[in-house]
C-alpha atoms as a PDB file:
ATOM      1  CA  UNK A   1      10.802   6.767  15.547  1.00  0.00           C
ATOM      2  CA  UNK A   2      12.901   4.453  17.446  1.00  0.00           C
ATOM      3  CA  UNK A   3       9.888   3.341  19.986  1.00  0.00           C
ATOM      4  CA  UNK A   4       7.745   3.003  16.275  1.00  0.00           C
ATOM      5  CA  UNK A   5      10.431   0.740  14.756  1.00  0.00           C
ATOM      6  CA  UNK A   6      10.552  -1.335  18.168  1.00  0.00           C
ATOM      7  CA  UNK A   7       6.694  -1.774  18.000  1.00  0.00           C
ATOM      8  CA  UNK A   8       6.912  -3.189  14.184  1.00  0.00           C
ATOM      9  CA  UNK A   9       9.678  -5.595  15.076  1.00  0.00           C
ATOM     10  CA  UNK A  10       7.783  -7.126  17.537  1.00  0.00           C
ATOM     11  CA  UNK A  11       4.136  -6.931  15.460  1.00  0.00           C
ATOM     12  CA  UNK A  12       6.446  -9.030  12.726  1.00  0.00           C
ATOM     13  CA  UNK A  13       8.003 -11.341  15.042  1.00  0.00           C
ATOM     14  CA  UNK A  14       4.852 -12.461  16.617  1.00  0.00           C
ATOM     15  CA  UNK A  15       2.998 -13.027  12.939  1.00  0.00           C
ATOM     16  CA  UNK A  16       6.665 -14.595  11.668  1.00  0.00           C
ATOM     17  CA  UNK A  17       6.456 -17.207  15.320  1.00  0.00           C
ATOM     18  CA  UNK A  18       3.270 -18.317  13.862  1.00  0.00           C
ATOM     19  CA  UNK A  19       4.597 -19.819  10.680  1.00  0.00           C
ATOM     20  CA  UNK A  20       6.145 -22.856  10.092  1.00  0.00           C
ATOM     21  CA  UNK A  21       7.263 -24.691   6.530  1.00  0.00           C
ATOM     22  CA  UNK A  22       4.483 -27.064   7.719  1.00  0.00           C
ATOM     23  CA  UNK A  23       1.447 -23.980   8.117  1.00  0.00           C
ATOM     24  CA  UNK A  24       1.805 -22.492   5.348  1.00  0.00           C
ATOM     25  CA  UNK A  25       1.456 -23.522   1.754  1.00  0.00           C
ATOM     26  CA  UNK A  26       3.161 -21.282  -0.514  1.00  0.00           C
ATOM     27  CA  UNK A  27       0.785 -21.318  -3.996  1.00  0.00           C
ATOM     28  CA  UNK A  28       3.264 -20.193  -7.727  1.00  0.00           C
ATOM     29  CA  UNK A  29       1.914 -16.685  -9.018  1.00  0.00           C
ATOM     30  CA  UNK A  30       3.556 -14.230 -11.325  1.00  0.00           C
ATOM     31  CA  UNK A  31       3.353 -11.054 -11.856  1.00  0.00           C
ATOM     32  CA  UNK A  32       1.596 -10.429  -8.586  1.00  0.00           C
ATOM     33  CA  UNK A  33       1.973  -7.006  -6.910  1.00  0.00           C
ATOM     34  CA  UNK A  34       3.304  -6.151  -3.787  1.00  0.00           C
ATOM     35  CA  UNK A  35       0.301  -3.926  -2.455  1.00  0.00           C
ATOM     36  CA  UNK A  36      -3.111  -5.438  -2.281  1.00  0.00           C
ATOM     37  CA  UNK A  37      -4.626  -3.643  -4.851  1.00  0.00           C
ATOM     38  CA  UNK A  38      -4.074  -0.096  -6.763  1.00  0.00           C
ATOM     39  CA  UNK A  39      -5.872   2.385  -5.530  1.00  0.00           C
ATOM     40  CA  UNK A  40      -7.192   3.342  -8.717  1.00  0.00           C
ATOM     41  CA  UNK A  41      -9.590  -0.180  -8.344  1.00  0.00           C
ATOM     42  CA  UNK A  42     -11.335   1.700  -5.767  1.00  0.00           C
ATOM     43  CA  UNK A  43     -14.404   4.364  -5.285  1.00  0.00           C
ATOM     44  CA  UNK A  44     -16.899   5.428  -2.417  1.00  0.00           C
ATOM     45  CA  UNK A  45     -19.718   3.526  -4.276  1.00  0.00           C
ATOM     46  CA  UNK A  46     -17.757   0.050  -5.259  1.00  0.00           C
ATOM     47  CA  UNK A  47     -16.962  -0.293  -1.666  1.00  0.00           C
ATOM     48  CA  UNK A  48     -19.834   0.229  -0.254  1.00  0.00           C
ATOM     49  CA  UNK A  49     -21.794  -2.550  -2.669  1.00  0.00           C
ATOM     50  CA  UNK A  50     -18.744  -4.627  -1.678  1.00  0.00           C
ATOM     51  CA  UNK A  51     -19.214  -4.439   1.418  1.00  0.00           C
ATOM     52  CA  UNK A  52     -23.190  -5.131   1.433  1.00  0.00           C
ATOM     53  CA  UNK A  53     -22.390  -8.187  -0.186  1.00  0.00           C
ATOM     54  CA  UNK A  54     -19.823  -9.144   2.787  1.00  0.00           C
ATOM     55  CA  UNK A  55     -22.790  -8.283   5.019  1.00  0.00           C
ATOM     56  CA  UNK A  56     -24.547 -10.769   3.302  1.00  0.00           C
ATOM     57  CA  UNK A  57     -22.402 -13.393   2.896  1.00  0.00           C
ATOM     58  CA  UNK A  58     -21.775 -13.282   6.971  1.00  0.00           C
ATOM     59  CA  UNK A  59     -25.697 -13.869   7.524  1.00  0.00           C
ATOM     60  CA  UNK A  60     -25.682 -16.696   5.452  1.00  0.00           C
ATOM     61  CA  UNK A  61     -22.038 -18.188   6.690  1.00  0.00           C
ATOM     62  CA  UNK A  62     -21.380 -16.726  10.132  1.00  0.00           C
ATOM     63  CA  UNK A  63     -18.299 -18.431   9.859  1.00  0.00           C
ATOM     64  CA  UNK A  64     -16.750 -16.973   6.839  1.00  0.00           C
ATOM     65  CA  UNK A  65     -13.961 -15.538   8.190  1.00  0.00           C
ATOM     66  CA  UNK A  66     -12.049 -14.307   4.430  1.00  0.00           C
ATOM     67  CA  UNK A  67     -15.347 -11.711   4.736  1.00  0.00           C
ATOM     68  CA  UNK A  68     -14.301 -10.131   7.406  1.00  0.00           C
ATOM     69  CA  UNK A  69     -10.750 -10.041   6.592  1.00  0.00           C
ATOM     70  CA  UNK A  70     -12.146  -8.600   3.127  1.00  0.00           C
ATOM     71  CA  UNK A  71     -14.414  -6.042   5.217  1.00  0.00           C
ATOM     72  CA  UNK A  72     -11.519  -4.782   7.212  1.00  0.00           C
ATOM     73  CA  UNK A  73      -9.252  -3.735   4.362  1.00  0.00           C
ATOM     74  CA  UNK A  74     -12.085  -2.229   2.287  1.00  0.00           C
ATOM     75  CA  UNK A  75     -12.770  -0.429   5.628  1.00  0.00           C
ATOM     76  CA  UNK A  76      -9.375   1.018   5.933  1.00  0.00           C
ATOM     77  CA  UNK A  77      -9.721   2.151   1.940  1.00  0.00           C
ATOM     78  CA  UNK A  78     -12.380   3.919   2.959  1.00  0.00           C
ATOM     79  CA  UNK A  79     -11.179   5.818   5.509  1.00  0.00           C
ATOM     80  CA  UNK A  80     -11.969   4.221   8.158  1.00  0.00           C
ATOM     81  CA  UNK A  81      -9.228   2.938  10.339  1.00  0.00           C
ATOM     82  CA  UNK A  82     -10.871   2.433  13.963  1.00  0.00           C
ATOM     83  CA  UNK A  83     -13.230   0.362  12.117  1.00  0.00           C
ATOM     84  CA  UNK A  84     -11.031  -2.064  10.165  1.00  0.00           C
ATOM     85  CA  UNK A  85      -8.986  -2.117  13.267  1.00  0.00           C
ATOM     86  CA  UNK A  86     -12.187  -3.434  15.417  1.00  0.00           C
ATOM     87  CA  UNK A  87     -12.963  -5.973  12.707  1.00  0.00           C
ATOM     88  CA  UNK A  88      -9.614  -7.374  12.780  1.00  0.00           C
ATOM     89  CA  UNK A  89      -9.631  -7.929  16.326  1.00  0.00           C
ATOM     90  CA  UNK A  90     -12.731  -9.252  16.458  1.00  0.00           C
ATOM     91  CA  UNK A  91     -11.274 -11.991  13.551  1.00  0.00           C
ATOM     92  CA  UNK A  92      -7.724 -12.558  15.673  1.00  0.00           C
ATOM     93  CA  UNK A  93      -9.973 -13.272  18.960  1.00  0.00           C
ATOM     94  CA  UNK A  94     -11.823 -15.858  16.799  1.00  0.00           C
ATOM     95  CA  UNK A  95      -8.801 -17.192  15.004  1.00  0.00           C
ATOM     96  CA  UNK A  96      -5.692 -16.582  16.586  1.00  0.00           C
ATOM     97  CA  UNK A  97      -3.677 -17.970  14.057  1.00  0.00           C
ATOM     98  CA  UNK A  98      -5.074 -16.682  10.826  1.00  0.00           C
ATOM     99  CA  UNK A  99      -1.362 -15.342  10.184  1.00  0.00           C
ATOM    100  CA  UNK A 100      -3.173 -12.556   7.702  1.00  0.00           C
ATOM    101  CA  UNK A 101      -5.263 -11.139   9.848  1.00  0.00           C
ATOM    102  CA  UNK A 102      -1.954 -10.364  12.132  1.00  0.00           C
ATOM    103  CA  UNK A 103      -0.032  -9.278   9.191  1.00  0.00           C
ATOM    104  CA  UNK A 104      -2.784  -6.759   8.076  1.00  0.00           C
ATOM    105  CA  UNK A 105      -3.549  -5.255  10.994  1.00  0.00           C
ATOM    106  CA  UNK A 106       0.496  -4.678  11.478  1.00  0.00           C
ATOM    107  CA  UNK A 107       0.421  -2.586   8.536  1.00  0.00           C
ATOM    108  CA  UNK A 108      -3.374  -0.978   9.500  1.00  0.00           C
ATOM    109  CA  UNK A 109      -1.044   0.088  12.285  1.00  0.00           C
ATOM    110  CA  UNK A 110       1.888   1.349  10.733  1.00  0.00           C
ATOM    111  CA  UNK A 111      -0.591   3.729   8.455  1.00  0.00           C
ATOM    112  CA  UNK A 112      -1.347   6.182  12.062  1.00  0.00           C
ATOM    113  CA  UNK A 113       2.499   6.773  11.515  1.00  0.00           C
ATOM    114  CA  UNK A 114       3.284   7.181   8.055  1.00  0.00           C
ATOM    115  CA  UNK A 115       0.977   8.102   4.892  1.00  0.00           C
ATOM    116  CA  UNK A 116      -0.329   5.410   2.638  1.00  0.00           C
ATOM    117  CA  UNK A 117      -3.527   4.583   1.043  1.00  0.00           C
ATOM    118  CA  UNK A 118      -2.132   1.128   0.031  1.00  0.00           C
ATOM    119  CA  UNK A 119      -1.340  -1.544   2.368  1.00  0.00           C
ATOM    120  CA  UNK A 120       2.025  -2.761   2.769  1.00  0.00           C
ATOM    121  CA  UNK A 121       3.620   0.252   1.942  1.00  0.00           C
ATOM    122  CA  UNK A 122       4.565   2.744   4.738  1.00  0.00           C
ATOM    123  CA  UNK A 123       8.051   4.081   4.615  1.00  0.00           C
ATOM    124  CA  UNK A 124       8.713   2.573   8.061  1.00  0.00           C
ATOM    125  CA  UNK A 125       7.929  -0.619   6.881  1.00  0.00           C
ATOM    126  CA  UNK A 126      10.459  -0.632   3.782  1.00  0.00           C
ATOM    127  CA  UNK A 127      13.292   0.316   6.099  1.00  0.00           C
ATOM    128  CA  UNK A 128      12.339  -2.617   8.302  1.00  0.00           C
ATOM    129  CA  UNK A 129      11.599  -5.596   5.598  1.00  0.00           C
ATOM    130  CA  UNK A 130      15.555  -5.186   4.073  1.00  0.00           C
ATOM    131  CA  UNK A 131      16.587  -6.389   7.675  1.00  0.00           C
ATOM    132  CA  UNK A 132      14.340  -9.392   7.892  1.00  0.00           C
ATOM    133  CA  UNK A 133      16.476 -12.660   6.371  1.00  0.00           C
ATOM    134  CA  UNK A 134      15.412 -13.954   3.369  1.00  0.00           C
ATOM    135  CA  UNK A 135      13.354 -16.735   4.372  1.00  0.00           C
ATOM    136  CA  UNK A 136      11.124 -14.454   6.245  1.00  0.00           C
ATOM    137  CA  UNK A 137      10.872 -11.888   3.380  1.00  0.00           C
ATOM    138  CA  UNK A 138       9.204 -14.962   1.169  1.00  0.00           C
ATOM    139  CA  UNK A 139       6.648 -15.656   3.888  1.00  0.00           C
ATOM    140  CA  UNK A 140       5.735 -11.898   3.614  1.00  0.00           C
ATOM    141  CA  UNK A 141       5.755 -11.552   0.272  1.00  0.00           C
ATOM    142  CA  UNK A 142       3.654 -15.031  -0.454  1.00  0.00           C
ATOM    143  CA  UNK A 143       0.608 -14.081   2.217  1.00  0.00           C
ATOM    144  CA  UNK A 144       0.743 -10.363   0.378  1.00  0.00           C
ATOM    145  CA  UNK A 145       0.310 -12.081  -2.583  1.00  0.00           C
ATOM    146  CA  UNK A 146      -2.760 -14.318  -0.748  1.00  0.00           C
ATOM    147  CA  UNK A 147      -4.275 -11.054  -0.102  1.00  0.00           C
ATOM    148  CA  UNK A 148      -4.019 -10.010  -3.313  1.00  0.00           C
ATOM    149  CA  UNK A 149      -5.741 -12.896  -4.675  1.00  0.00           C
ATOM    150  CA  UNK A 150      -8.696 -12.847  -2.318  1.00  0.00           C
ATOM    151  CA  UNK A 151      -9.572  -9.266  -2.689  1.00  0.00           C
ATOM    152  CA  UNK A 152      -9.530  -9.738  -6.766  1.00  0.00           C
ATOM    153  CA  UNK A 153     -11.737 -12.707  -6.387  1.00  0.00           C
ATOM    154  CA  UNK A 154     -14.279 -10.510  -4.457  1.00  0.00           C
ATOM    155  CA  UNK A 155     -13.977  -7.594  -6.616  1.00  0.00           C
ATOM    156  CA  UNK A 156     -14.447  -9.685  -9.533  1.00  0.00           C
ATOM    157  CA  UNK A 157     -17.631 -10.775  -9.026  1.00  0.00           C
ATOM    158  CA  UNK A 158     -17.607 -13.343 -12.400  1.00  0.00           C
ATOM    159  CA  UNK A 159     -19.734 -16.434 -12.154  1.00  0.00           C
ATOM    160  CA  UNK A 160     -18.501 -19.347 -14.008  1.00  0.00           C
ATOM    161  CA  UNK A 161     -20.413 -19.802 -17.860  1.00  0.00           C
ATOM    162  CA  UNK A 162     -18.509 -23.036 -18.240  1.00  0.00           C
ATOM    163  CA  UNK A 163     -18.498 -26.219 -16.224  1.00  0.00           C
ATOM    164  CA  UNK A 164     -16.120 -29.237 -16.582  1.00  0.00           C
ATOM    165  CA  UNK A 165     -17.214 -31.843 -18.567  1.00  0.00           C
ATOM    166  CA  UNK A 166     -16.328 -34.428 -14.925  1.00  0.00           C
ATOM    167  CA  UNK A 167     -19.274 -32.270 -13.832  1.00  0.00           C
ATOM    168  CA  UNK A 168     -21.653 -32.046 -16.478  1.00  0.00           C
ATOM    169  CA  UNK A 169     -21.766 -35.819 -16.346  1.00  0.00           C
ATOM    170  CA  UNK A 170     -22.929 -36.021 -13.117  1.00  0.00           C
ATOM    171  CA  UNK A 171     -25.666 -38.320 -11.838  1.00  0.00           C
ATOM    172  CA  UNK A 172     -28.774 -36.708 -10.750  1.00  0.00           C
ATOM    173  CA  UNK A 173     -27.992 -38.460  -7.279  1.00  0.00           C
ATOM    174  CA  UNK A 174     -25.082 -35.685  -6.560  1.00  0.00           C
ATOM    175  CA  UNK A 175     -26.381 -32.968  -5.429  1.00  0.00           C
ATOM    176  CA  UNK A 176     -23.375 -30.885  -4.782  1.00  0.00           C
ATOM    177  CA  UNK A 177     -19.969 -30.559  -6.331  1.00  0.00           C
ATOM    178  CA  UNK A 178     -17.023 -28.877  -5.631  1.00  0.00           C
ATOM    179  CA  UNK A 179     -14.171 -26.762  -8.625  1.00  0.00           C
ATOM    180  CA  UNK A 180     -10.781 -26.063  -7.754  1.00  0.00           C
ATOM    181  CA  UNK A 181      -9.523 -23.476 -10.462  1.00  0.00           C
ATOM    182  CA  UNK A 182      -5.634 -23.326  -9.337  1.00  0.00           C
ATOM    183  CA  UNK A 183      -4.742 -20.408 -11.155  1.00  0.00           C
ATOM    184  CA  UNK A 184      -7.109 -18.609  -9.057  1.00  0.00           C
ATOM    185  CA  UNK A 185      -6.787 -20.639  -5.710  1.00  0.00           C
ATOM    186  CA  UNK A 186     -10.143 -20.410  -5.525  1.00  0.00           C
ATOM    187  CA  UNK A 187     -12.367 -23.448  -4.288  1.00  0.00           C
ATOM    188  CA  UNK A 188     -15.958 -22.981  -6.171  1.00  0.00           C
ATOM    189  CA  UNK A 189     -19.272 -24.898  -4.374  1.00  0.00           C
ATOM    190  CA  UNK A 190     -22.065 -26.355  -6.819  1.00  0.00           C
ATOM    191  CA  UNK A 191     -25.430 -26.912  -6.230  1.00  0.00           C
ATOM    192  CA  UNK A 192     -27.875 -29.089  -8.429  1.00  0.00           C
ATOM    193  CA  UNK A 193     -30.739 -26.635  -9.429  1.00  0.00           C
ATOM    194  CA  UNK A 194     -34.559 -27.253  -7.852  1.00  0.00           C
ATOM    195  CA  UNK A 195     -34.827 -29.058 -11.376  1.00  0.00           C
ATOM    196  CA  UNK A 196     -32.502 -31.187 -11.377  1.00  0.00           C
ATOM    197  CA  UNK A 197     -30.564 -30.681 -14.759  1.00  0.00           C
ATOM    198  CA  UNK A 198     -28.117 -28.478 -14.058  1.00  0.00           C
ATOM    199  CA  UNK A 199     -25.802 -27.254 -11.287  1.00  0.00           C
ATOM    200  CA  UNK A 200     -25.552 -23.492  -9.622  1.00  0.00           C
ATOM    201  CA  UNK A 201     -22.365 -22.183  -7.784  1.00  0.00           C
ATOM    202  CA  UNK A 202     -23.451 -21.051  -4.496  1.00  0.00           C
ATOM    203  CA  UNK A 203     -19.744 -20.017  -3.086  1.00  0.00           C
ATOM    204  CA  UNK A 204     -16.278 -19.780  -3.313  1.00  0.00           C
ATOM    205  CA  UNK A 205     -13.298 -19.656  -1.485  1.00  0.00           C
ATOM    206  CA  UNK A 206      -9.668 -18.827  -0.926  1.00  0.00           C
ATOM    207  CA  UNK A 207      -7.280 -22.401  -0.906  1.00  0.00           C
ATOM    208  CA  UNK A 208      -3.993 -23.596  -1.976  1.00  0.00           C
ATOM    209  CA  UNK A 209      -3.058 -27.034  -3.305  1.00  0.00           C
END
């Protein structure tokens, strides 16, 4: 136990060194949970569509890195640690400081050691977060709460039925457009159809403002 709790102190202080007031922008939600998302959002069969579409969304966009952060947790609610482990590695070689990647694979981790089928919630790490000052339980809490938000984007899967009238009145001259719905922290990419009347969103993803 003591040897476990030494190797989550350091995992935290390493992800903690990488933050700075100037890094990270801390988006206002309520009501947001501490785990990632309940269990009960979950089968066999919704992550394995889920995770097609990730597949697909990395052909298109090799560079989408919030896919494979999304494929590693849906990974690890499947079962399958070693893999989500590998994925996350994979994403920390190519972005060392995506802060939760680090913070994720931490609690990936901590799961060999204590039973949980939500992230974020191992018994070893509630005795360490009471410890942590306060400033540093706010970082935690906010890039939980980023998780949160991505995964529920994915899972959601709702295209937009309603535009803004700023782009409805678009020229036929733009041919792309970009949404920011803040509630969401979502960033949504618009393409004008082959026709040239209307636009088509064509991606989305995770910011803060």
């Amino acid at each position: 136990m003591l040897i476990m709790r030494s190797i989550l102190f350091l995992c935290l202080s390493l992800f903690l060194s990488l933050l700075s007031a100037e890094q990270i922008q801390l988006a206002k939600i309520s009501n947001a949970e501490d785990n990632y998302l309940n269990a009960s959002e979950f089968n066999i069969g919704t992550i394995d569509s889920v995770l097609n579409k990730l597949d697909t969304r990395l052909q298109l966009y090799p560079k989408d890195h919030e896919a494979e952060l999304l494929k590693a947790i849906l990974y690890f609610k499947s079962g399958k640690l070693k893999r989500a482990l590998d994925e996350l590695d994979r994403l920390i070689e190519k972005v060392p400081d995506f802060q939760l990647a680090y913070l994720l694979k931490g609690d990936l981790l901590l799961s060999k050691f204590s039973e949980t089928n939500n992230l974020g919630q191992t018994t070893l790490l509630a005795s360490i977060v009471p410890t942590l000052e306060n400033k540093q339980k706010q970082k935690l809490k906010f890039l939980r709460e980023e998780a949160q938000l991505r995964l529920r984007a994915l899972l959601s899967n709702k295209k937009q039925k309603k535009w803004p009238r700023q782009i409805l009145v678009l020229g036929k001259s733009v041919k792309k457009a970009l949404l920011i719905d803040k509630r969401a922290n979502r960033l949504y990419v618009f393409t004008r159809k082959e026709n040239g009347e209307l636009f088509e969103e064509v991606n989305d993803y995770y910011i803060t403002t």
